[in-house]
PDB file of N, CA and C in Angstrom:
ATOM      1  N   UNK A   1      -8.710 141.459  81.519  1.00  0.00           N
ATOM      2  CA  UNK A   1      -8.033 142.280  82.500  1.00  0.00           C
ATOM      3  C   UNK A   1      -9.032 142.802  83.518  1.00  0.00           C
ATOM      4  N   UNK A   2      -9.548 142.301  84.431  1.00  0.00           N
ATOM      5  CA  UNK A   2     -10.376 142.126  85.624  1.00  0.00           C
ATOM      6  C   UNK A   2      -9.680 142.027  87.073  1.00  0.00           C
ATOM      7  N   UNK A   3      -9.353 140.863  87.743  1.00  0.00           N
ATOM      8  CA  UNK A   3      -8.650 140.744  88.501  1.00  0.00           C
ATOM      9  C   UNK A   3      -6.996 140.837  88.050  1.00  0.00           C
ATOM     10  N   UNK A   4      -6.404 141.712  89.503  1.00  0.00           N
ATOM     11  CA  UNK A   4      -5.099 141.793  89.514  1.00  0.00           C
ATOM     12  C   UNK A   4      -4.485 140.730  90.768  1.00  0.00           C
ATOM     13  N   UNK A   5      -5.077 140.785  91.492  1.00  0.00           N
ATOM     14  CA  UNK A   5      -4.630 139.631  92.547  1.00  0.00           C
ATOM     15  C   UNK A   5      -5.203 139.996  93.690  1.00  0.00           C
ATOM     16  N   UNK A   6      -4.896 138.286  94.485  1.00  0.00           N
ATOM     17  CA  UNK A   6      -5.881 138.481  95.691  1.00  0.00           C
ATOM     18  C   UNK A   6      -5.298 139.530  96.864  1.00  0.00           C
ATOM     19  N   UNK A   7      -5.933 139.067  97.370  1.00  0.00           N
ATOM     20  CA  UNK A   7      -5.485 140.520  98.345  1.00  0.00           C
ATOM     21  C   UNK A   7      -5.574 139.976  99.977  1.00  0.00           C
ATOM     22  N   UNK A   8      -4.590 139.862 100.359  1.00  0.00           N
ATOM     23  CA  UNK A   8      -4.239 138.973 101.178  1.00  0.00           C
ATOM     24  C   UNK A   8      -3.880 139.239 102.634  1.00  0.00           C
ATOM     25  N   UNK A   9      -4.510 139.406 103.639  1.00  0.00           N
ATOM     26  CA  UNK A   9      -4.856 140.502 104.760  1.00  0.00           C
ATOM     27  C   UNK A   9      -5.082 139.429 105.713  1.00  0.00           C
ATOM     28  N   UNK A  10      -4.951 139.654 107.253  1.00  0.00           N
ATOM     29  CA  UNK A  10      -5.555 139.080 108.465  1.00  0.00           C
ATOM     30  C   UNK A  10      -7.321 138.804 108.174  1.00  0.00           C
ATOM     31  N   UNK A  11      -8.065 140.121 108.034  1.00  0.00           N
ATOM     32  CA  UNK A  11      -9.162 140.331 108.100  1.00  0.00           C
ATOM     33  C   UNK A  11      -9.621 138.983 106.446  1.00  0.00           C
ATOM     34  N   UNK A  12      -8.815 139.090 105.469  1.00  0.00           N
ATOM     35  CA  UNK A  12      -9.396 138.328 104.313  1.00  0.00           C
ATOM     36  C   UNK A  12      -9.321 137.067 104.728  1.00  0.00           C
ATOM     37  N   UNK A  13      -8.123 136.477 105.084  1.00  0.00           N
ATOM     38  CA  UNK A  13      -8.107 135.165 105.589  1.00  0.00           C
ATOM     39  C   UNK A  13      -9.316 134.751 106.432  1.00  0.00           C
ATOM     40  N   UNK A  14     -10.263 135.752 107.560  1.00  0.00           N
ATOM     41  CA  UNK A  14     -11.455 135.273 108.641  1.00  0.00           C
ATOM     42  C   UNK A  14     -12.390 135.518 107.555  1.00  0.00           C
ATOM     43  N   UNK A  15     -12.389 136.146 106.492  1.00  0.00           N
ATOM     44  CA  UNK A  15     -13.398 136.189 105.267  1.00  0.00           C
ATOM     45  C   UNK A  15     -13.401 134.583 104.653  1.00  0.00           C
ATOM     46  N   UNK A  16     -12.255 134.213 104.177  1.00  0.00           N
ATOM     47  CA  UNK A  16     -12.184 132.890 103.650  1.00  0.00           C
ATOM     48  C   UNK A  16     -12.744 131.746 104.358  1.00  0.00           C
ATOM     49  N   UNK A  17     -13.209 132.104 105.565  1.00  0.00           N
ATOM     50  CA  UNK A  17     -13.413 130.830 106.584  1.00  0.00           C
ATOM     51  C   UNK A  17     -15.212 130.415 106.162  1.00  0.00           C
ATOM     52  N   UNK A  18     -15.717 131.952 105.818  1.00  0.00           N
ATOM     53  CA  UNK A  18     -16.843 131.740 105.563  1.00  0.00           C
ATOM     54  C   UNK A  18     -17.005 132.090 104.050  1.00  0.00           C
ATOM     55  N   UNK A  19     -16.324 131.478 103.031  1.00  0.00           N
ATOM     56  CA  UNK A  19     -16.476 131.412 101.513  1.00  0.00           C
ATOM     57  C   UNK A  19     -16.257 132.548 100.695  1.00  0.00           C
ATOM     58  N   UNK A  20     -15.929 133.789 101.886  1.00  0.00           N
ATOM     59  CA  UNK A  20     -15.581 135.322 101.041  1.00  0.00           C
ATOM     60  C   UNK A  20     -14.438 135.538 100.684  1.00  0.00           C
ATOM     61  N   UNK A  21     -14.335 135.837  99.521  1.00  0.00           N
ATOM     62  CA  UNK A  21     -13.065 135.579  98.922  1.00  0.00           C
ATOM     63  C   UNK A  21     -12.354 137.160  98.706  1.00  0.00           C
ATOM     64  N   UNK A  22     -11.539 138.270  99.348  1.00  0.00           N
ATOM     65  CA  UNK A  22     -11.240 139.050  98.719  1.00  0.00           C
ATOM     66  C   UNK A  22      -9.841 139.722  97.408  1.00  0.00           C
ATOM     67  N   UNK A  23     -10.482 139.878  96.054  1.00  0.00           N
ATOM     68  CA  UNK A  23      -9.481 140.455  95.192  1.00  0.00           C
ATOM     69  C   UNK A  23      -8.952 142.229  95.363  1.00  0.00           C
ATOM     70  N   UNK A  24      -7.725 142.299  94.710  1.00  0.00           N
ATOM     71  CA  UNK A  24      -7.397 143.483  94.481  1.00  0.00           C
ATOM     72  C   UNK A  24      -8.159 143.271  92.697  1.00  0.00           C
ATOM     73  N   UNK A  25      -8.713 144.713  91.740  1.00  0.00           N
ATOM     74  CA  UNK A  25      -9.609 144.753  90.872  1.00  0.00           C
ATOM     75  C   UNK A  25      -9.053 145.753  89.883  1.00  0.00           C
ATOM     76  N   UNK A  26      -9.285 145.842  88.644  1.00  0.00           N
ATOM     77  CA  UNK A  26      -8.725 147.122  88.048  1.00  0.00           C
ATOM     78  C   UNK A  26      -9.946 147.996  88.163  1.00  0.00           C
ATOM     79  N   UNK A  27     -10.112 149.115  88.200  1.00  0.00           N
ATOM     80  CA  UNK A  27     -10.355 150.664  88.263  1.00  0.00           C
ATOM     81  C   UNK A  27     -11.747 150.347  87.495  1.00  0.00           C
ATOM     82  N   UNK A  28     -11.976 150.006  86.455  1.00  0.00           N
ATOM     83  CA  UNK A  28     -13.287 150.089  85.504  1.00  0.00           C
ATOM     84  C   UNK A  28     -13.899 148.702  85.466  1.00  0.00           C
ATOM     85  N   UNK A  29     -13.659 147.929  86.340  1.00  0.00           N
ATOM     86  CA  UNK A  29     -14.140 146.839  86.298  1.00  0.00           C
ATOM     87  C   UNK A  29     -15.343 146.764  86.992  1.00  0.00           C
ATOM     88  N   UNK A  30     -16.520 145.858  86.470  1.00  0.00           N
ATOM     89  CA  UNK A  30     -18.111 146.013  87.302  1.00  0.00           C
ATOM     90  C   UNK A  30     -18.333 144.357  87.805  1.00  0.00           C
ATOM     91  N   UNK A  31     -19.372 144.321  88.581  1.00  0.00           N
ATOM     92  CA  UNK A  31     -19.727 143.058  89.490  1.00  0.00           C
ATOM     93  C   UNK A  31     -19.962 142.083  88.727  1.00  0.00           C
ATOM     94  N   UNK A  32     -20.138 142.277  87.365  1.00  0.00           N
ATOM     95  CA  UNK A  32     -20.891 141.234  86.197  1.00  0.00           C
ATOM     96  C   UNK A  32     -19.576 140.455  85.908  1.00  0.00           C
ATOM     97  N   UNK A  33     -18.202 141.095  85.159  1.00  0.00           N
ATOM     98  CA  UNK A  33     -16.982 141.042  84.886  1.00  0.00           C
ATOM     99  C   UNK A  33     -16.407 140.468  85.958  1.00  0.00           C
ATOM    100  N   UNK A  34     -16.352 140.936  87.118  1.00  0.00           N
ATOM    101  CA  UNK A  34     -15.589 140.046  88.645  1.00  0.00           C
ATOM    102  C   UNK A  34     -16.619 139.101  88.190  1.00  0.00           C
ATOM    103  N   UNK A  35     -17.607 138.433  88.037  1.00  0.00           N
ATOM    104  CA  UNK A  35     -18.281 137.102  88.375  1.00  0.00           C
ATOM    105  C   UNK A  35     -18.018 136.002  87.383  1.00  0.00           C
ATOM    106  N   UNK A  36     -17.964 136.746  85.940  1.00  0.00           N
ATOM    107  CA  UNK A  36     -17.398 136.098  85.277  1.00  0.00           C
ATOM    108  C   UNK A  36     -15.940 135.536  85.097  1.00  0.00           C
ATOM    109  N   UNK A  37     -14.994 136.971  85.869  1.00  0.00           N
ATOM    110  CA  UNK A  37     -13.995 136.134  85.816  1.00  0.00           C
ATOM    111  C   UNK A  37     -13.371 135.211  87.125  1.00  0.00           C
ATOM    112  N   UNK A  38     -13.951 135.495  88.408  1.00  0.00           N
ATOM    113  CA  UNK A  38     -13.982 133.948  89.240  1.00  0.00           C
ATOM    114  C   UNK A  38     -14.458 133.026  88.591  1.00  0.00           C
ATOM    115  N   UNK A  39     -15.106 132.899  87.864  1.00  0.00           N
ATOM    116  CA  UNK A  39     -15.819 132.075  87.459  1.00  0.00           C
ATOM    117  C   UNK A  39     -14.618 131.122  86.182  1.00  0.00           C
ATOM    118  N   UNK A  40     -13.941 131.736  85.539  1.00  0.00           N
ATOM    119  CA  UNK A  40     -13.236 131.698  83.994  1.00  0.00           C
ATOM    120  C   UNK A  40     -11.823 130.922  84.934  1.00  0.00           C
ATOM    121  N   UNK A  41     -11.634 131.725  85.849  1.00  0.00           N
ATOM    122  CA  UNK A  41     -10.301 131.525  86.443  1.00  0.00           C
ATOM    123  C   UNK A  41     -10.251 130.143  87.895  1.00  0.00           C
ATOM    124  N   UNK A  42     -10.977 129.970  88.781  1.00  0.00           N
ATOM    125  CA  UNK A  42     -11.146 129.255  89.421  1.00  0.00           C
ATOM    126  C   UNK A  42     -12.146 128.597  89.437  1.00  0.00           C
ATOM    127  N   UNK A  43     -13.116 128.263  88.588  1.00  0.00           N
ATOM    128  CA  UNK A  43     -14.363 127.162  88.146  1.00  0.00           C
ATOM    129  C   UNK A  43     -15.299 127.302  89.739  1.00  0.00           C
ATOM    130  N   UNK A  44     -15.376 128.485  90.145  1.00  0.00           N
ATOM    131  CA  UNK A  44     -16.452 128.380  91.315  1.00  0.00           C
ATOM    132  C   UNK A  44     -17.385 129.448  91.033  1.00  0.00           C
ATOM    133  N   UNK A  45     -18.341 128.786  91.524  1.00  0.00           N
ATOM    134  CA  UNK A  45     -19.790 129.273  91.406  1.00  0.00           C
ATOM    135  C   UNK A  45     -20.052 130.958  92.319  1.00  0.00           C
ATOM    136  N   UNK A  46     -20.301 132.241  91.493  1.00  0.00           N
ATOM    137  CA  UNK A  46     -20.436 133.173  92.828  1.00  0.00           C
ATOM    138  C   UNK A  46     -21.449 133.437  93.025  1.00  0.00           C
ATOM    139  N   UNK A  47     -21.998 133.781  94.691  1.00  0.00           N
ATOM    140  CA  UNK A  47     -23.445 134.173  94.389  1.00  0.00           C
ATOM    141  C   UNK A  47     -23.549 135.665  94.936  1.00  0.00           C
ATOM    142  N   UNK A  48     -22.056 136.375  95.440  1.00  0.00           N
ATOM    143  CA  UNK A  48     -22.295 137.614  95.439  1.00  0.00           C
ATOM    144  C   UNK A  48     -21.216 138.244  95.182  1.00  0.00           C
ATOM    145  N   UNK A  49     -21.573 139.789  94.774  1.00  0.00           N
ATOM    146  CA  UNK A  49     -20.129 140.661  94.305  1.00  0.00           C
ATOM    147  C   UNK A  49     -20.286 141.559  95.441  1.00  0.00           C
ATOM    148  N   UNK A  50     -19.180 142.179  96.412  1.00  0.00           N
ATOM    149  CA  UNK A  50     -19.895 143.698  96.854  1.00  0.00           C
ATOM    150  C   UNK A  50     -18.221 144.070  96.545  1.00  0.00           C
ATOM    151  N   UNK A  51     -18.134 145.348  96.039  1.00  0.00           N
ATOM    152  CA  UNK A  51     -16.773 146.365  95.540  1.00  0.00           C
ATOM    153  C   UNK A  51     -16.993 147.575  96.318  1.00  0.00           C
ATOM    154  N   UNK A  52     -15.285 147.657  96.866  1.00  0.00           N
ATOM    155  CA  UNK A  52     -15.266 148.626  97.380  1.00  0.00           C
ATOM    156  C   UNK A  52     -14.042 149.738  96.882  1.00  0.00           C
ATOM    157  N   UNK A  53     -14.129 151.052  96.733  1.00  0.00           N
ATOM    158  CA  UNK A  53     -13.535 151.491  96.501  1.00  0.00           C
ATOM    159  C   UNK A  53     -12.608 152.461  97.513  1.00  0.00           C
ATOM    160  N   UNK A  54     -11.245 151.668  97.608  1.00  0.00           N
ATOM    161  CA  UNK A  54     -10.452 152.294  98.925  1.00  0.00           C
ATOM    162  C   UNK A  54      -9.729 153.836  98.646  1.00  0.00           C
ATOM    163  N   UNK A  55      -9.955 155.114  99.229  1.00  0.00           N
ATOM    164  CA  UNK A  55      -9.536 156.213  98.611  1.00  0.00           C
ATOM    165  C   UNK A  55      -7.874 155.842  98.456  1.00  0.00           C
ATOM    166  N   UNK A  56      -6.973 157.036  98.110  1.00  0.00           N
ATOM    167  CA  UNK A  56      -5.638 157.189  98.068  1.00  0.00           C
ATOM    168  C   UNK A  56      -5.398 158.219  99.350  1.00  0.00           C
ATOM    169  N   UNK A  57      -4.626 158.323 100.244  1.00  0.00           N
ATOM    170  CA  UNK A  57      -4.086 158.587 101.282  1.00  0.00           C
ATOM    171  C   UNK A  57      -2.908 159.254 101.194  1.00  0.00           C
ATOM    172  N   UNK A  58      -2.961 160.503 102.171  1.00  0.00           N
ATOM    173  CA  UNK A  58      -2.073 161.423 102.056  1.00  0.00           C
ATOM    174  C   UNK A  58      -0.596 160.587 103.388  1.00  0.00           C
ATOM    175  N   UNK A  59       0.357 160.666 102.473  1.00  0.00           N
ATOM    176  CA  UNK A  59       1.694 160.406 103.775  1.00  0.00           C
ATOM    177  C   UNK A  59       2.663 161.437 103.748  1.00  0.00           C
ATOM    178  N   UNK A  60       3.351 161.233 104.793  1.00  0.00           N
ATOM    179  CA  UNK A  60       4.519 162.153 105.135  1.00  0.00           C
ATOM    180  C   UNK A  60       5.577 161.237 105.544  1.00  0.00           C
ATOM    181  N   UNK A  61       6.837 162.060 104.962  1.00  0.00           N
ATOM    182  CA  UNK A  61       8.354 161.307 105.707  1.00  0.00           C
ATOM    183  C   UNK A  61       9.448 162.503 105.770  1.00  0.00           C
ATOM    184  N   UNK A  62       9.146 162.707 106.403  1.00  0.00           N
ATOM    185  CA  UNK A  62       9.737 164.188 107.207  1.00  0.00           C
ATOM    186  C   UNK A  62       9.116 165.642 106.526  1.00  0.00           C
ATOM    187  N   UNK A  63       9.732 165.827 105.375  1.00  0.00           N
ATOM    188  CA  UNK A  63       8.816 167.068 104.655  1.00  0.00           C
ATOM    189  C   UNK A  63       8.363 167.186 103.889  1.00  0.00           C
ATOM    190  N   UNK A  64       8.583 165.627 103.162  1.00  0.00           N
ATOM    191  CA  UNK A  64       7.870 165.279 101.996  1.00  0.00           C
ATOM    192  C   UNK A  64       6.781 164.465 102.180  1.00  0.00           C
ATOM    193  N   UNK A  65       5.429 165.457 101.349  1.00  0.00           N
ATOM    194  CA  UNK A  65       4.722 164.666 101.456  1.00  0.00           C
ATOM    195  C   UNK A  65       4.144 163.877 100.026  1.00  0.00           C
ATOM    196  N   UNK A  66       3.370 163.290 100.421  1.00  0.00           N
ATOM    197  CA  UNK A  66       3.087 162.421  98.989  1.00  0.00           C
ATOM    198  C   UNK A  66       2.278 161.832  99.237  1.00  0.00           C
ATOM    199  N   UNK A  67       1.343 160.670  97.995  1.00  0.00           N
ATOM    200  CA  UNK A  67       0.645 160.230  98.257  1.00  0.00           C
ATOM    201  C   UNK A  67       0.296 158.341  97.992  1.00  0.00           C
ATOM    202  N   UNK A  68      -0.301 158.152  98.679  1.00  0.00           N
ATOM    203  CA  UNK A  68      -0.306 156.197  98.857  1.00  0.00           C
ATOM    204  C   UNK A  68      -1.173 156.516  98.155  1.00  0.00           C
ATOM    205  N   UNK A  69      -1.051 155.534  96.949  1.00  0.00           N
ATOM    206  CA  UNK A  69      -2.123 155.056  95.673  1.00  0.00           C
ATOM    207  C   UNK A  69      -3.657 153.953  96.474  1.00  0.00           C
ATOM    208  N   UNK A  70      -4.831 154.359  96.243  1.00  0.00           N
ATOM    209  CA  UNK A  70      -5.859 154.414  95.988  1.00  0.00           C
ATOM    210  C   UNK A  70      -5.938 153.264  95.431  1.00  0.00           C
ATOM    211  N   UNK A  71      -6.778 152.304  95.465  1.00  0.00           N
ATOM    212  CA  UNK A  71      -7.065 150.813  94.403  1.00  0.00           C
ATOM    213  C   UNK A  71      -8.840 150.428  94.636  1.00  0.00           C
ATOM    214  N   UNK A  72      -9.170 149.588  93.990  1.00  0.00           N
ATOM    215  CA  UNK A  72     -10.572 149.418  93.820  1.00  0.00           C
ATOM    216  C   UNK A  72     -10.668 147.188  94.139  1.00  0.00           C
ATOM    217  N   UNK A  73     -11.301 147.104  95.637  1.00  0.00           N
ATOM    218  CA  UNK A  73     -11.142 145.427  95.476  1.00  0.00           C
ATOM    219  C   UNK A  73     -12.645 145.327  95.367  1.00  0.00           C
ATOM    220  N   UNK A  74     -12.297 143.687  95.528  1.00  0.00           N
ATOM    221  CA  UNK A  74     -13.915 142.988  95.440  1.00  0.00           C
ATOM    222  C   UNK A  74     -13.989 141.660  96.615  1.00  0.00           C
ATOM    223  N   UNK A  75     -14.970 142.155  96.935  1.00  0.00           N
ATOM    224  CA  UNK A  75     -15.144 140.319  97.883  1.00  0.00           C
ATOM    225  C   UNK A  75     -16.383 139.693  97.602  1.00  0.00           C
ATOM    226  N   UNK A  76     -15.945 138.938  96.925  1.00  0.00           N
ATOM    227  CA  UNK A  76     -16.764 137.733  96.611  1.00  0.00           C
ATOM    228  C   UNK A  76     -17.248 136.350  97.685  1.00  0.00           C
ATOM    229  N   UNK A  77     -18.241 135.792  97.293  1.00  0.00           N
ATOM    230  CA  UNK A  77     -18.895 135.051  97.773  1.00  0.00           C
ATOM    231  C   UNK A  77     -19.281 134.080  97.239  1.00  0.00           C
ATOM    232  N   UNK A  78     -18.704 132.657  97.508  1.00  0.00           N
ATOM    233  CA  UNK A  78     -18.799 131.547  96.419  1.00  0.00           C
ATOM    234  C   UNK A  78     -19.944 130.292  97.174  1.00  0.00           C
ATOM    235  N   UNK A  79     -20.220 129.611  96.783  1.00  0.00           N
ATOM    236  CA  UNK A  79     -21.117 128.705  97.076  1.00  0.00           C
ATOM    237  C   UNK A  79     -20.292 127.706  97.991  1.00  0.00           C
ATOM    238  N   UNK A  80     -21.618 127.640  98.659  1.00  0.00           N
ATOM    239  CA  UNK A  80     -21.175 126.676 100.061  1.00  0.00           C
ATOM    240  C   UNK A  80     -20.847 125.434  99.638  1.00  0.00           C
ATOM    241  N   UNK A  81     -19.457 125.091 100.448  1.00  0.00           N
ATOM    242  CA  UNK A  81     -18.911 123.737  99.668  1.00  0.00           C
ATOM    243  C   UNK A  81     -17.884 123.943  99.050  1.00  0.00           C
ATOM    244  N   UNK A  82     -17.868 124.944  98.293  1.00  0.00           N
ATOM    245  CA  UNK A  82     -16.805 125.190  97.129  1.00  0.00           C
ATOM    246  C   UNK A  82     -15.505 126.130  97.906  1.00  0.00           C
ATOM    247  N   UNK A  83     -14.150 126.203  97.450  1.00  0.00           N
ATOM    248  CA  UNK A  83     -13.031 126.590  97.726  1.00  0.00           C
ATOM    249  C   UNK A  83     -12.406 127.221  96.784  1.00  0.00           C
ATOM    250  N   UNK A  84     -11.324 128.303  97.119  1.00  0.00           N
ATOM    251  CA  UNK A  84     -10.820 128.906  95.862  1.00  0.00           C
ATOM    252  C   UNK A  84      -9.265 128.629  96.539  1.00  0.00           C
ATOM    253  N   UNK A  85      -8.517 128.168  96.310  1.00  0.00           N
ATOM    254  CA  UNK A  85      -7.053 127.936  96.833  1.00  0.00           C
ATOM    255  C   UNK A  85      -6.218 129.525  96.180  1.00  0.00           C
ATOM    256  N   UNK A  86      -6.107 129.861  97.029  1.00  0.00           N
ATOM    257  CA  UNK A  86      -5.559 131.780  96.738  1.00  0.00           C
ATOM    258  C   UNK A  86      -4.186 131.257  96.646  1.00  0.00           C
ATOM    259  N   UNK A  87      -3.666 130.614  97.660  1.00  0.00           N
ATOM    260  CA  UNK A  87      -2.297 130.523  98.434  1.00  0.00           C
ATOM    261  C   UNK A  87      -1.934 129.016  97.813  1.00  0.00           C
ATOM    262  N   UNK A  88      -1.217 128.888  96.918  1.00  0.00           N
ATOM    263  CA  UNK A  88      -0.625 126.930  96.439  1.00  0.00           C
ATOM    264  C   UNK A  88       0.186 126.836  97.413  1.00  0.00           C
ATOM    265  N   UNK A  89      -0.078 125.825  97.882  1.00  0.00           N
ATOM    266  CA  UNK A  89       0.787 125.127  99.108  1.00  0.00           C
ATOM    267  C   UNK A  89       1.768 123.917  98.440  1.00  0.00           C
TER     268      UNK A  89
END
């Protein structure tokens, strides 16, 4: 229980062009664990982890306010050459 899924954005797709791959991550997960499990799950080689942790965000809808949940991703970096197919066509 490592990756939850990719995470699939304008900005990730111009990541993918140059081999960066970005996941959504669970909460206690470390760079060793993401490497192993690209690795377990799509047979590609990584040669970098960087994790970021996105805060949780305050919203409003008229007087209620509340709050947008907070998550923890990763973008990875796989070896030149190699592909991770996120999206089955």
């Amino acid at each position: 229980r490592v990756i939850k899924e990719p995470h699939i954005t304008e900005k990730a797709t111009l990541l993918a062009e140059r081999n960066q791959y970005v996941f959504k991550v669970f909460p206690d997960a470390n760079k060793i664990e993401i490497k192993k499990a690209i690795k377990e799950i799509y047979g590609a080689d990584v040669e970098e982890v960087r994790i970021i942790n996105v805060p949780r965000k305050k919203r409003r809808r008229g007087r209620i306010e509340g709050w947008r949940k907070g998550y923890k991703k990763a973008i990875v970096k796989i070896k030149e050459g190699q592909t991770i197919e996120i999206l089955p066509k």
